[in-house]
N, C-alpha and C. Protein backbone atom coordinates (compact mmCIF):
# COMPACT_ATOMS: atom_id res chain seq x y z
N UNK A 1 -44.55 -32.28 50.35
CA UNK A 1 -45.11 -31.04 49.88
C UNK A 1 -44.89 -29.91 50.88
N UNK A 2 -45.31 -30.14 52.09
CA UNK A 2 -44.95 -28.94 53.01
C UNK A 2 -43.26 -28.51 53.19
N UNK A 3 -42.49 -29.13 52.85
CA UNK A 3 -41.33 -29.25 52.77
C UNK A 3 -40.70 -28.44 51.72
N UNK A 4 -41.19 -28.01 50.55
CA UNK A 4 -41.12 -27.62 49.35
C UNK A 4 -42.07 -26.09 49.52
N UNK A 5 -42.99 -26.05 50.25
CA UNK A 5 -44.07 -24.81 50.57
C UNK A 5 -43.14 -24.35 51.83
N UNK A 6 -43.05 -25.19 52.58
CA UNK A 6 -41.71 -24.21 53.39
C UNK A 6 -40.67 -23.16 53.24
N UNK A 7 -39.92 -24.18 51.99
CA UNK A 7 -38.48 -23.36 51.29
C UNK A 7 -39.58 -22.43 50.92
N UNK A 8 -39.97 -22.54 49.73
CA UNK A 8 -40.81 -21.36 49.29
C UNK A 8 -41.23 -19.89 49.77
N UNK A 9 -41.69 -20.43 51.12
CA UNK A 9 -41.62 -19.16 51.94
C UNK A 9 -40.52 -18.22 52.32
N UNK A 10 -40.07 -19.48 52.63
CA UNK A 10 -38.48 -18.87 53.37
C UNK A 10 -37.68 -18.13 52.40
N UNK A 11 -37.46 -18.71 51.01
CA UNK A 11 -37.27 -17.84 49.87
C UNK A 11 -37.87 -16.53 49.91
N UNK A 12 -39.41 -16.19 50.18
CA UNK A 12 -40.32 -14.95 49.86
C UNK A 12 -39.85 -14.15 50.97
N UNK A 13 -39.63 -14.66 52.48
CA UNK A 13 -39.13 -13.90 53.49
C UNK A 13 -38.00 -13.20 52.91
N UNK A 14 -37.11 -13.96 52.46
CA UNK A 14 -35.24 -13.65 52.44
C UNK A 14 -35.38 -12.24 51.53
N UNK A 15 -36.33 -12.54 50.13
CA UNK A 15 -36.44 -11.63 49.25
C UNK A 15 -36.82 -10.15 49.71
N UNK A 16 -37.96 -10.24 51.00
CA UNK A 16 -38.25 -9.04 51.29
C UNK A 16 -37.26 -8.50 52.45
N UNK A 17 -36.49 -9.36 52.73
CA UNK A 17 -35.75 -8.81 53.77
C UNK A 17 -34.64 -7.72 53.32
N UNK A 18 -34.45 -6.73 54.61
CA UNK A 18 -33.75 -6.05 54.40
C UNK A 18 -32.25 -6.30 54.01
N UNK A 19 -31.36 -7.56 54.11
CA UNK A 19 -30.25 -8.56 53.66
C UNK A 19 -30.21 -8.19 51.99
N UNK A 20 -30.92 -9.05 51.54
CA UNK A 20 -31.48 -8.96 50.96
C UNK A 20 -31.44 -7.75 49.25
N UNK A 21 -32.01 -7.00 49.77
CA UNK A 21 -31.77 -5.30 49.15
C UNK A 21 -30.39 -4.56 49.71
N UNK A 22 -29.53 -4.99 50.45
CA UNK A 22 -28.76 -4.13 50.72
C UNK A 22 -27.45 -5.27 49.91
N UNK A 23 -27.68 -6.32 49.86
CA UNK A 23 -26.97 -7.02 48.84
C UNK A 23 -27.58 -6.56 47.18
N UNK A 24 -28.90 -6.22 46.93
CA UNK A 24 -28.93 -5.66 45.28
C UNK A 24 -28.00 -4.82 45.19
N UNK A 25 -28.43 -3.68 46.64
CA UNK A 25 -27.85 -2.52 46.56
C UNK A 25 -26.25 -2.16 45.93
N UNK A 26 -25.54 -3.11 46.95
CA UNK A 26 -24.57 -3.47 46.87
C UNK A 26 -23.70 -3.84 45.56
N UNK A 27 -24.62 -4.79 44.36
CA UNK A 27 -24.17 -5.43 43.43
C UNK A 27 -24.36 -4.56 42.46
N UNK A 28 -26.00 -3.48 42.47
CA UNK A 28 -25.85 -2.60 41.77
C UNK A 28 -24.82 -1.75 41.81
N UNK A 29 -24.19 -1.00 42.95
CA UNK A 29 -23.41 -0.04 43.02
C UNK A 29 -22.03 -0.37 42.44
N UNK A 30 -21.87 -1.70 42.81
CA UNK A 30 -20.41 -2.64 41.73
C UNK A 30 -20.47 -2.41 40.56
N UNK A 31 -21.80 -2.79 39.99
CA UNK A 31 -21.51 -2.56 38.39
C UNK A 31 -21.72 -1.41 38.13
N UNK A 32 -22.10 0.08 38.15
CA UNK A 32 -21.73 0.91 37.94
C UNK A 32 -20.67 1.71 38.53
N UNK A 33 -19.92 1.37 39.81
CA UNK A 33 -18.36 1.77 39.73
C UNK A 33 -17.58 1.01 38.46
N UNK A 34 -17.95 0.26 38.30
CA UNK A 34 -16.82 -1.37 37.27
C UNK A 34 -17.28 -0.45 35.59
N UNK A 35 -18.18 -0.14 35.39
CA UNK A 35 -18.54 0.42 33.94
C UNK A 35 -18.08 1.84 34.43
N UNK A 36 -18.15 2.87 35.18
CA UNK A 36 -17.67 3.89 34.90
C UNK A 36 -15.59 4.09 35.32
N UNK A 37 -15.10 3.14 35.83
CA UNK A 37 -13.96 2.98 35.89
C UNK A 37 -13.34 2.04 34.17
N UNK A 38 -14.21 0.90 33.53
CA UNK A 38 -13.82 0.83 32.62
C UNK A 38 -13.85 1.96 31.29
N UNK A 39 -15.16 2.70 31.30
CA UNK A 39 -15.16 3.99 30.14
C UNK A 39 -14.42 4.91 30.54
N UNK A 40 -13.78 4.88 31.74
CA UNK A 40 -12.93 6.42 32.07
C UNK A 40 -11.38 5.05 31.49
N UNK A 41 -10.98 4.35 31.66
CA UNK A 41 -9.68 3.58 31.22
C UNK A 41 -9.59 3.69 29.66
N UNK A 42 -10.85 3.05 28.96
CA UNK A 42 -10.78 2.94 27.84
C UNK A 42 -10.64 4.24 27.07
N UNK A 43 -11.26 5.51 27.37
CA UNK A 43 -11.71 6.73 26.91
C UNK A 43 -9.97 6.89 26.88
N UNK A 44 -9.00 6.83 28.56
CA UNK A 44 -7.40 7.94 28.27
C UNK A 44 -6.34 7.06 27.26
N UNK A 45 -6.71 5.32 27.44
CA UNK A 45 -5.81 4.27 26.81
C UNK A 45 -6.34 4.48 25.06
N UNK A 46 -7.19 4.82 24.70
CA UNK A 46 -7.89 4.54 23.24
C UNK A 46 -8.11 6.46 22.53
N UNK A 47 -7.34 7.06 23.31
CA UNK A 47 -7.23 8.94 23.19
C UNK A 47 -9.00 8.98 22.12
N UNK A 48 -9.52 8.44 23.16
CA UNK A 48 -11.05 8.70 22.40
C UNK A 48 -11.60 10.18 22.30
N UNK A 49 -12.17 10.58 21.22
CA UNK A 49 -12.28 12.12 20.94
C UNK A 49 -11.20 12.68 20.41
N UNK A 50 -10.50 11.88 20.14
CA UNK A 50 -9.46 12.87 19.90
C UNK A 50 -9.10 12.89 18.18
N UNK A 51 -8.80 13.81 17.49
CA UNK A 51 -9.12 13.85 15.78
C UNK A 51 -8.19 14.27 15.45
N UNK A 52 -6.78 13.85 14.71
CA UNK A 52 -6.17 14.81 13.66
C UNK A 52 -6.76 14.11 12.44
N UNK A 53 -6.42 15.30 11.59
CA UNK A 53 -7.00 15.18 10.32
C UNK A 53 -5.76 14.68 9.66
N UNK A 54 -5.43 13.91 8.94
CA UNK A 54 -4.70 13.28 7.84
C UNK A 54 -4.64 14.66 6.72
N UNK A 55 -2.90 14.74 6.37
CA UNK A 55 -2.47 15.98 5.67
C UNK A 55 -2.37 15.49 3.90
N UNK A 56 -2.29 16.33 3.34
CA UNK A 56 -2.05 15.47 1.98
C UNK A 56 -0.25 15.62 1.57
N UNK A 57 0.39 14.33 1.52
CA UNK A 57 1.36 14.42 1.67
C UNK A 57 1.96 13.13 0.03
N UNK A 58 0.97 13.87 -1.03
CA UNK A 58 0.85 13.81 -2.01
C UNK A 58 2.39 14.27 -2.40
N UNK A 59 3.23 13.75 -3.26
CA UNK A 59 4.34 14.38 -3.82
C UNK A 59 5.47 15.04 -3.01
N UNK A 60 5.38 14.36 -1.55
CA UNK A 60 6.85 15.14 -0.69
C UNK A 60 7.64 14.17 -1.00
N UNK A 61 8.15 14.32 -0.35
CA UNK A 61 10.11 13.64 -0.06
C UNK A 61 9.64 13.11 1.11
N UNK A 62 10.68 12.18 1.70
CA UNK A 62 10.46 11.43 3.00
C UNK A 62 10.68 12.28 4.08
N UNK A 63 11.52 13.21 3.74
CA UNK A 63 12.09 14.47 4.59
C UNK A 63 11.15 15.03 5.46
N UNK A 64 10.48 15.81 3.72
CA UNK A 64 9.02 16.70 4.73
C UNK A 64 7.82 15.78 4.95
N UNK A 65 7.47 14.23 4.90
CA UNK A 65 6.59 13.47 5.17
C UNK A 65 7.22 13.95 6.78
N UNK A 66 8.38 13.31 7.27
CA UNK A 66 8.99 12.94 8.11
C UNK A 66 8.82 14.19 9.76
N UNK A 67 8.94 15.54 9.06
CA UNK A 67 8.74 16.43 9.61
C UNK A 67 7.17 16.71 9.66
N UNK A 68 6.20 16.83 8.71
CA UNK A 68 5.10 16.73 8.66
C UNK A 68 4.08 16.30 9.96
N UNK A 69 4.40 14.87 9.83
CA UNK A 69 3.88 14.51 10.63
C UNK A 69 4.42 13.66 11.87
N UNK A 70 5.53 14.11 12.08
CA UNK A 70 6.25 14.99 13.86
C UNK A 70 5.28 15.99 14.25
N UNK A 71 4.78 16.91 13.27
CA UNK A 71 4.78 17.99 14.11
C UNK A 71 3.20 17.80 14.64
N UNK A 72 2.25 16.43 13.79
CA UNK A 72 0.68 16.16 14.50
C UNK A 72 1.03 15.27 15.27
N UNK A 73 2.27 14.61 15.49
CA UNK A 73 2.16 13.64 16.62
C UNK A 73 1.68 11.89 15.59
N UNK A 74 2.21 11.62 14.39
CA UNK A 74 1.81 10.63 13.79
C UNK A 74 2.80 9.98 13.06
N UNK A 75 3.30 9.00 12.91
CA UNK A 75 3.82 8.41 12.01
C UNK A 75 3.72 7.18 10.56
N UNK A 76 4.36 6.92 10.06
CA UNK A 76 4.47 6.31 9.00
C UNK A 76 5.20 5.46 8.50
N UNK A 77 4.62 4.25 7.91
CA UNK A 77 5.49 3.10 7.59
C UNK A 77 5.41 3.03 5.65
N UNK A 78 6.74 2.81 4.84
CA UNK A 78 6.17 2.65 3.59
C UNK A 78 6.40 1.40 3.07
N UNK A 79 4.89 0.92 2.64
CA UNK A 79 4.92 -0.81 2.16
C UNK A 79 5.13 -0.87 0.89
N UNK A 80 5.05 -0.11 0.31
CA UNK A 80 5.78 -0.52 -1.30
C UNK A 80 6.28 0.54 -2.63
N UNK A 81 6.56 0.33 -3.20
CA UNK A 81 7.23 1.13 -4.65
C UNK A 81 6.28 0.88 -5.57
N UNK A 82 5.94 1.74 -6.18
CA UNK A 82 4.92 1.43 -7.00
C UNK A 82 5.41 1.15 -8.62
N UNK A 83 5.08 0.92 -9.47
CA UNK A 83 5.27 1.66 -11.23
C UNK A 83 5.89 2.91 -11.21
N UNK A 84 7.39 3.58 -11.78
CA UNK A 84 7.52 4.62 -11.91
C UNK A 84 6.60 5.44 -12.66
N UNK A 85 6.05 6.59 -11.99
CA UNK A 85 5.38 7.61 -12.81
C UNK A 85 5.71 8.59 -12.92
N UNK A 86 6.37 9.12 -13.88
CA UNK A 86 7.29 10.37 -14.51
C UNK A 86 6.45 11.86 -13.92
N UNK A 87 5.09 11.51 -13.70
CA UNK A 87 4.35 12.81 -13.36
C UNK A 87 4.42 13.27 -11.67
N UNK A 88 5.05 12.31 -11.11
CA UNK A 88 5.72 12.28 -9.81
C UNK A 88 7.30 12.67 -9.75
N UNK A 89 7.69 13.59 -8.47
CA UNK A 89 9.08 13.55 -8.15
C UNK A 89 9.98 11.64 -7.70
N UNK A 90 10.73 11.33 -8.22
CA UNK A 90 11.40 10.53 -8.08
C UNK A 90 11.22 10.65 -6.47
N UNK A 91 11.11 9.03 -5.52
CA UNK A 91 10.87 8.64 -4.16
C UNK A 91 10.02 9.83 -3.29
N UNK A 92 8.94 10.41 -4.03
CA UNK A 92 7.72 10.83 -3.37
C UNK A 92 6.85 10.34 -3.25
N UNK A 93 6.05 10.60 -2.20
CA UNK A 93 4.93 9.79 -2.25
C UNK A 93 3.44 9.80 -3.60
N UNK A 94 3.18 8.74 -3.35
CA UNK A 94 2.09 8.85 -4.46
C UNK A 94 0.83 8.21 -4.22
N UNK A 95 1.37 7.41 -2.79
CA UNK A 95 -0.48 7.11 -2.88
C UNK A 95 -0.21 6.96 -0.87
N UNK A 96 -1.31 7.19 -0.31
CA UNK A 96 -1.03 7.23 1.35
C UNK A 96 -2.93 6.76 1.72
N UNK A 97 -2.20 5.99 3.11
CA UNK A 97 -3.22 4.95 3.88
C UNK A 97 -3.36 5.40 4.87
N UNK A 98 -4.11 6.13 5.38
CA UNK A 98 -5.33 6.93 5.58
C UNK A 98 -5.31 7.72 4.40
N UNK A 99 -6.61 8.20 3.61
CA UNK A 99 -6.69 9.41 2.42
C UNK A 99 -6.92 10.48 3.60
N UNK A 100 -5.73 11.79 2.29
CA UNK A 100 -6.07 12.85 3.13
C UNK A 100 -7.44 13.27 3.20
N UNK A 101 -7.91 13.93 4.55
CA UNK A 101 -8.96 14.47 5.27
C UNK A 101 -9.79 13.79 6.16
N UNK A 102 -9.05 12.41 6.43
CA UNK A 102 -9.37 10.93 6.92
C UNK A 102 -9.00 11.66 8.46
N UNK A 103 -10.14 11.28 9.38
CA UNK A 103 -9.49 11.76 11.00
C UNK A 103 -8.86 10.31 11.25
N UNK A 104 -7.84 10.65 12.12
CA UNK A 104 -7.02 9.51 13.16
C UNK A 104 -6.91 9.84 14.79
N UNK A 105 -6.14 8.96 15.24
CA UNK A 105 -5.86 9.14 16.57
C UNK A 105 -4.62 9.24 16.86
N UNK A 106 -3.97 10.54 17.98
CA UNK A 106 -2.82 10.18 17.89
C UNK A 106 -1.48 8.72 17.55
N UNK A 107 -0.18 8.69 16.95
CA UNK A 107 0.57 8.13 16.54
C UNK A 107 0.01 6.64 15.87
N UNK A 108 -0.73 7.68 14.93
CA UNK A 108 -1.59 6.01 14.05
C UNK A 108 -0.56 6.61 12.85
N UNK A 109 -0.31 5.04 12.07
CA UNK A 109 0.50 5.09 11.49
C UNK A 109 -0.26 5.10 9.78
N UNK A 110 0.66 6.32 8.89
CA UNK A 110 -0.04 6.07 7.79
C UNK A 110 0.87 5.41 6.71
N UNK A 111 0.37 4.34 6.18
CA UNK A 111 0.99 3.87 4.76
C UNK A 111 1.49 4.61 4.01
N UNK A 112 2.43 5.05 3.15
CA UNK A 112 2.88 5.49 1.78
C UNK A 112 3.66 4.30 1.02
N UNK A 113 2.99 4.78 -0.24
CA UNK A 113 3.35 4.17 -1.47
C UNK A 113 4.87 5.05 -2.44
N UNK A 114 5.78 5.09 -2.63
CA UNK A 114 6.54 5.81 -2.85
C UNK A 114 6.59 5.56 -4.48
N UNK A 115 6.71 6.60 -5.01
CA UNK A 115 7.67 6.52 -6.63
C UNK A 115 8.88 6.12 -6.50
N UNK A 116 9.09 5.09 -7.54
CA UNK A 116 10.34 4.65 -7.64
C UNK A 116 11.02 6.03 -8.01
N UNK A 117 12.85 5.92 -7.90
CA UNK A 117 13.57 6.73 -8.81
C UNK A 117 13.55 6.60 -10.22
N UNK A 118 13.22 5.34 -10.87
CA UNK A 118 13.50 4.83 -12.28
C UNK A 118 12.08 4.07 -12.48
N UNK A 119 12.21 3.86 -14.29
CA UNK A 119 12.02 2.61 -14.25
C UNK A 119 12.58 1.01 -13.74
N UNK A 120 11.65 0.30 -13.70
CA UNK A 120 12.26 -0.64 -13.46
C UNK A 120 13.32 -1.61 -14.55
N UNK A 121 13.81 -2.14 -14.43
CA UNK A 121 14.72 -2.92 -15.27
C UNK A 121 14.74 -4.07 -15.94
N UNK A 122 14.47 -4.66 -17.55
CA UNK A 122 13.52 -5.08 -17.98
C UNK A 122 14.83 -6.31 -19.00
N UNK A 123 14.49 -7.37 -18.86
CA UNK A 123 15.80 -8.16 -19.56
C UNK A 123 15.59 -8.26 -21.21
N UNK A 124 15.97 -7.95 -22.18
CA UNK A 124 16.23 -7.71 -23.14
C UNK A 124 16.47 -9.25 -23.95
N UNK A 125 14.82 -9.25 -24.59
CA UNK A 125 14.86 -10.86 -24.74
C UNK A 125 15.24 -11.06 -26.27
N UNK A 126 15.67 -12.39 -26.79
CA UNK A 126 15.80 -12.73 -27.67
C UNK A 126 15.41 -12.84 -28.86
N UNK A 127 15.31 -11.57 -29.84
CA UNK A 127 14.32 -11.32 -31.02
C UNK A 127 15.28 -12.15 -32.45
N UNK A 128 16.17 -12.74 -32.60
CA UNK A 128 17.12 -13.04 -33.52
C UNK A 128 16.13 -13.80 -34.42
N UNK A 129 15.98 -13.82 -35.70
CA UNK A 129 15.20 -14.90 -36.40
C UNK A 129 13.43 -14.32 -36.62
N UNK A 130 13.27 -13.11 -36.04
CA UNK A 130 11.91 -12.89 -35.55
C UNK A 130 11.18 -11.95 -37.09
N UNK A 131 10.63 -11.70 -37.30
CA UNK A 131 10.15 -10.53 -38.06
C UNK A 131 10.22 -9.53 -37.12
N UNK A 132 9.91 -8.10 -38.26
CA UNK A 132 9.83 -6.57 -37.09
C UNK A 132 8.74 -6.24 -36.61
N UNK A 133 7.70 -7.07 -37.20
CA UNK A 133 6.24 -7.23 -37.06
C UNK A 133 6.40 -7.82 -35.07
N UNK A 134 6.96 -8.91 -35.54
CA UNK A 134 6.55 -9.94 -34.02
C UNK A 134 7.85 -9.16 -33.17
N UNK A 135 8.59 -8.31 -33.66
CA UNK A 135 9.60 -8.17 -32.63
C UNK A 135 9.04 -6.78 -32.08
N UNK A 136 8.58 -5.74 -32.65
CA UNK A 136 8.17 -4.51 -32.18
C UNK A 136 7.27 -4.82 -31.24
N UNK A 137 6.14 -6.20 -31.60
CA UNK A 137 4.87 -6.38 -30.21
C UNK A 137 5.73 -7.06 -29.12
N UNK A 138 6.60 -7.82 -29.11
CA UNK A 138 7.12 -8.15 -28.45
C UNK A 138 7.94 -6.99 -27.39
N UNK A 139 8.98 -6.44 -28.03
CA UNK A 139 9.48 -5.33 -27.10
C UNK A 139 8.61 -4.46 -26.84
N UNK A 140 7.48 -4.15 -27.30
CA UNK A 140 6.19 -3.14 -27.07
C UNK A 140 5.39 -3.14 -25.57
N UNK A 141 5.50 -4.95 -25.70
CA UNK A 141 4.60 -5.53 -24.59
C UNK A 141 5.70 -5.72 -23.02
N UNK A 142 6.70 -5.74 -23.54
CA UNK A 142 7.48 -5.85 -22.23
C UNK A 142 7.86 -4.20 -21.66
N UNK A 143 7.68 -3.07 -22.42
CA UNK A 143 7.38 -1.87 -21.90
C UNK A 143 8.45 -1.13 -22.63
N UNK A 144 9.16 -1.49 -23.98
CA UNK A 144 9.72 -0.58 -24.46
C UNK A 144 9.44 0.45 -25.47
N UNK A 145 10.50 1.23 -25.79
CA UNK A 145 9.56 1.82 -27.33
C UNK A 145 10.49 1.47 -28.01
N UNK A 146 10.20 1.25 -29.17
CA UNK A 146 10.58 0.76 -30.50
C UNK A 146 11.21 2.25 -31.22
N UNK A 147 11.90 2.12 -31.65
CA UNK A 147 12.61 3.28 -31.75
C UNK A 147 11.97 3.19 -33.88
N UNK A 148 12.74 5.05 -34.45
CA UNK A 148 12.65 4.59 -36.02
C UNK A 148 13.57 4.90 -36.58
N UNK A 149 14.87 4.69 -35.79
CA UNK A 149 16.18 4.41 -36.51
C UNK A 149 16.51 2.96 -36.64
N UNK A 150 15.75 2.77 -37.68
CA UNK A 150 16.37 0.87 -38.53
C UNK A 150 17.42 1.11 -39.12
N UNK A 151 18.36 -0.01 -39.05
CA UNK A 151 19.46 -0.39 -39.56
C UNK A 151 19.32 -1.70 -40.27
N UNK A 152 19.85 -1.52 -41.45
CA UNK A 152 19.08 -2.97 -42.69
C UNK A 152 21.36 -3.38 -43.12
N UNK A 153 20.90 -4.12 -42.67
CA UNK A 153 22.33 -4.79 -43.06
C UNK A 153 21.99 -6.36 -43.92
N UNK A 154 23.07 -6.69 -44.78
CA UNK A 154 23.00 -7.62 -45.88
C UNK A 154 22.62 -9.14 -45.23
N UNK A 155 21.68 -9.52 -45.71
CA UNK A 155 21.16 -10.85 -45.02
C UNK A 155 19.72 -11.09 -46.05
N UNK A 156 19.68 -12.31 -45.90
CA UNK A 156 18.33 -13.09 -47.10
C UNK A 156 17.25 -12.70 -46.70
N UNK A 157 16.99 -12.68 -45.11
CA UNK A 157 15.78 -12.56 -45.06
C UNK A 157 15.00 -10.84 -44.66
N UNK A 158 14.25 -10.37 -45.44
CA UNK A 158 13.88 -9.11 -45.56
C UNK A 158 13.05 -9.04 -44.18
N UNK A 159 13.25 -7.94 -43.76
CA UNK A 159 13.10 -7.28 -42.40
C UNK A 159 12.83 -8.58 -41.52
N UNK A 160 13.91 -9.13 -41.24
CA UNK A 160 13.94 -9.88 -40.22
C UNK A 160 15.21 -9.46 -38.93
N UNK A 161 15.20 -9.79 -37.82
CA UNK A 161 15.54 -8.79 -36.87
C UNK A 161 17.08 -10.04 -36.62
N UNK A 162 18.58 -8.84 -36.63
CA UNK A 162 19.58 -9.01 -36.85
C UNK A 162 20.77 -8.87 -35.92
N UNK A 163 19.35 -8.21 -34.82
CA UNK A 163 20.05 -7.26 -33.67
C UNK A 163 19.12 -6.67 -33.07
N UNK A 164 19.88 -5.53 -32.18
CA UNK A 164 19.10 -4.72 -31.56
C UNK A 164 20.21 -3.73 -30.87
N UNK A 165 19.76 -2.40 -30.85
CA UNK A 165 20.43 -1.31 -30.56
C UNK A 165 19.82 0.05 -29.29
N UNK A 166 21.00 0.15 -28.68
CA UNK A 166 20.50 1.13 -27.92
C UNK A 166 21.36 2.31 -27.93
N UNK A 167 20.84 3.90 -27.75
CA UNK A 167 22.12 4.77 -27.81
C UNK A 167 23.36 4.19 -29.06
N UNK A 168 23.25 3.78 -30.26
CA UNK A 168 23.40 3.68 -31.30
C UNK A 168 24.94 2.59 -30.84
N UNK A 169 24.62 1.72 -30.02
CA UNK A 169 25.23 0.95 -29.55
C UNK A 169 24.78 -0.42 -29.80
N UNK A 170 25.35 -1.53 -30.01
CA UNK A 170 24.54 -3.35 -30.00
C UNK A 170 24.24 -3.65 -28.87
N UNK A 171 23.54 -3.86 -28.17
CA UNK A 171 23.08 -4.78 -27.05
C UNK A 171 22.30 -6.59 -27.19
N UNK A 172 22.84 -6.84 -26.26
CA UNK A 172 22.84 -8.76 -26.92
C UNK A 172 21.54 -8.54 -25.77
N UNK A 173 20.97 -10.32 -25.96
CA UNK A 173 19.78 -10.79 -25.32
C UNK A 173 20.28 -11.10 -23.72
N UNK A 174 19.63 -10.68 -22.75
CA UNK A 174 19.95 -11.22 -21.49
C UNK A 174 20.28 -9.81 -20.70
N UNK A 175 20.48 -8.39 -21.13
CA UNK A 175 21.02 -7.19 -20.72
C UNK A 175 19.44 -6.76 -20.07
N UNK A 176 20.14 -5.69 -18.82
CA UNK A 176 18.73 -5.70 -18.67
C UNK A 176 18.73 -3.65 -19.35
N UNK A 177 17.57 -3.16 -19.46
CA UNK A 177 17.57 -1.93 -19.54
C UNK A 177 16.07 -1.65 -18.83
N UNK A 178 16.28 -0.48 -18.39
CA UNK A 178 14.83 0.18 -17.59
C UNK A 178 13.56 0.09 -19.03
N UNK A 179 12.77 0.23 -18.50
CA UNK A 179 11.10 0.05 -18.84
C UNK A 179 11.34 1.89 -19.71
N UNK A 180 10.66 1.63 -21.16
CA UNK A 180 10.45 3.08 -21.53
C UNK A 180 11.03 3.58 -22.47
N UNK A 181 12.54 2.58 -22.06
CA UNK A 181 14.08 2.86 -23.16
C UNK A 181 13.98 2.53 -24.90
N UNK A 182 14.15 3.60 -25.26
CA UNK A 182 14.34 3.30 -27.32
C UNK A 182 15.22 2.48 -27.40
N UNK A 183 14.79 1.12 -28.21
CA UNK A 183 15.45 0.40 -28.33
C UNK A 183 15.11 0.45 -29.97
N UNK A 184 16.21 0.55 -31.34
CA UNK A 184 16.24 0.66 -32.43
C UNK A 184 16.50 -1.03 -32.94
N UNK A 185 15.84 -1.66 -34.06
CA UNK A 185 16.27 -2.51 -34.53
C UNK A 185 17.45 -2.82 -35.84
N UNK A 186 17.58 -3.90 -35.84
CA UNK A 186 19.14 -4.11 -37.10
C UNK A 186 18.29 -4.95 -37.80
N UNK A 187 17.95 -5.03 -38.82
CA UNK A 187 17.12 -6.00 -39.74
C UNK A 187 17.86 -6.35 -40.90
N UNK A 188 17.12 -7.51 -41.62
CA UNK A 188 17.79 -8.30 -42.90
C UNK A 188 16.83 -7.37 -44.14
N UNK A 189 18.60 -7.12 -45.17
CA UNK A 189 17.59 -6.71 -46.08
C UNK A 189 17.16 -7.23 -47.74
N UNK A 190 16.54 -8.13 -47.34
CA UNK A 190 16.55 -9.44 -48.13
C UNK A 190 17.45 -9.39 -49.63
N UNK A 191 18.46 -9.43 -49.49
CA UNK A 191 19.61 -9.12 -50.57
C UNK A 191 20.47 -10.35 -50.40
């Protein structure tokens, strides 16, 4: 027991000693050089405070995206083509990652979504044998329009599909044509 009440003391001495406090002193003054040397690193490496505003770069060309945002110090990567939308310039942008009025930090990079030039290109499937009923939902659903120049040529079965026409031309099954395109049918006219 006295052995154990000894340390004890000797512990209570050490604590009040001047050693002691000039070692807190010491460890305190470490960690606040170590935290104000890390917030002054992090603050110039992370351009903290610092705000551009995201431009709306709604409907440019890659051109003036390109110049755009050169001139805030930001750039841009584009991850995909979207659905052509006719209400867009052909390869403008149409949709962008940051939304404009979004703050950033210098050379943060913003997404664009670009308009295709076209539709896309759509394979021209096999209606032979079909009604005009099942062939119009059919080319309807794969994104064409059905045109209302029919062509009824001699065959048994009444409006059954005989063909198919584009630009008043035949086109067979397997062709591809863009998304959108009048495609006219050749039907039977049960005779």
């Amino acid at each position: 027991m006295s052995n154990f009440s000894e340390k004890l003391k000797n512990l209570f001495q050490f604590l009040k000693s001047k050693t002691f406090f000039i070692q807190i002193g010491i460890a305190i003054a470490s960690l606040f050089i170590v935290v104000f040397v890390l917030q002054w690193w992090l603050g110039t490496t992370t351009n903290h405070n610092q705000k551009i505003q995201v431009p709306n770069l709604h409907e440019m060309s890659l051109e003036e995206v390109e110049k755009k945002l050169e001139t805030l110090n930001l750039d841009f990567i584009i991850i995909d083509s979207a659905t052509y939308n006719p209400a867009y310039p052909k390869k403008s942008v149409i949709e962008q990652d940051p939304e404009v009025g979004d703050f950033v930090k210098e050379n943060r990079k913003i997404y664009l979504t670009l308009n295709p030039s076209k539709y896309r290109d759509v394979i021209i499937p096999d209606l032979n044998g079909r009604t005009k009923r099942q062939a119009t939902t059919h080319l309807q659903s794969q994104g064409f329009i059905v045109g209302r120049d029919v062509t009824y040529v001699r065959d048994i079965g009444k409006d059954v599909v005989r063909g198919l026409k584009h630009e008043g031309k035949r086109i067979t099954p397997g062709t591809k044509l863009p998304k959108k395109t009048t495609i006219n049918l050749i039907l039977g006219d049960g005779n």
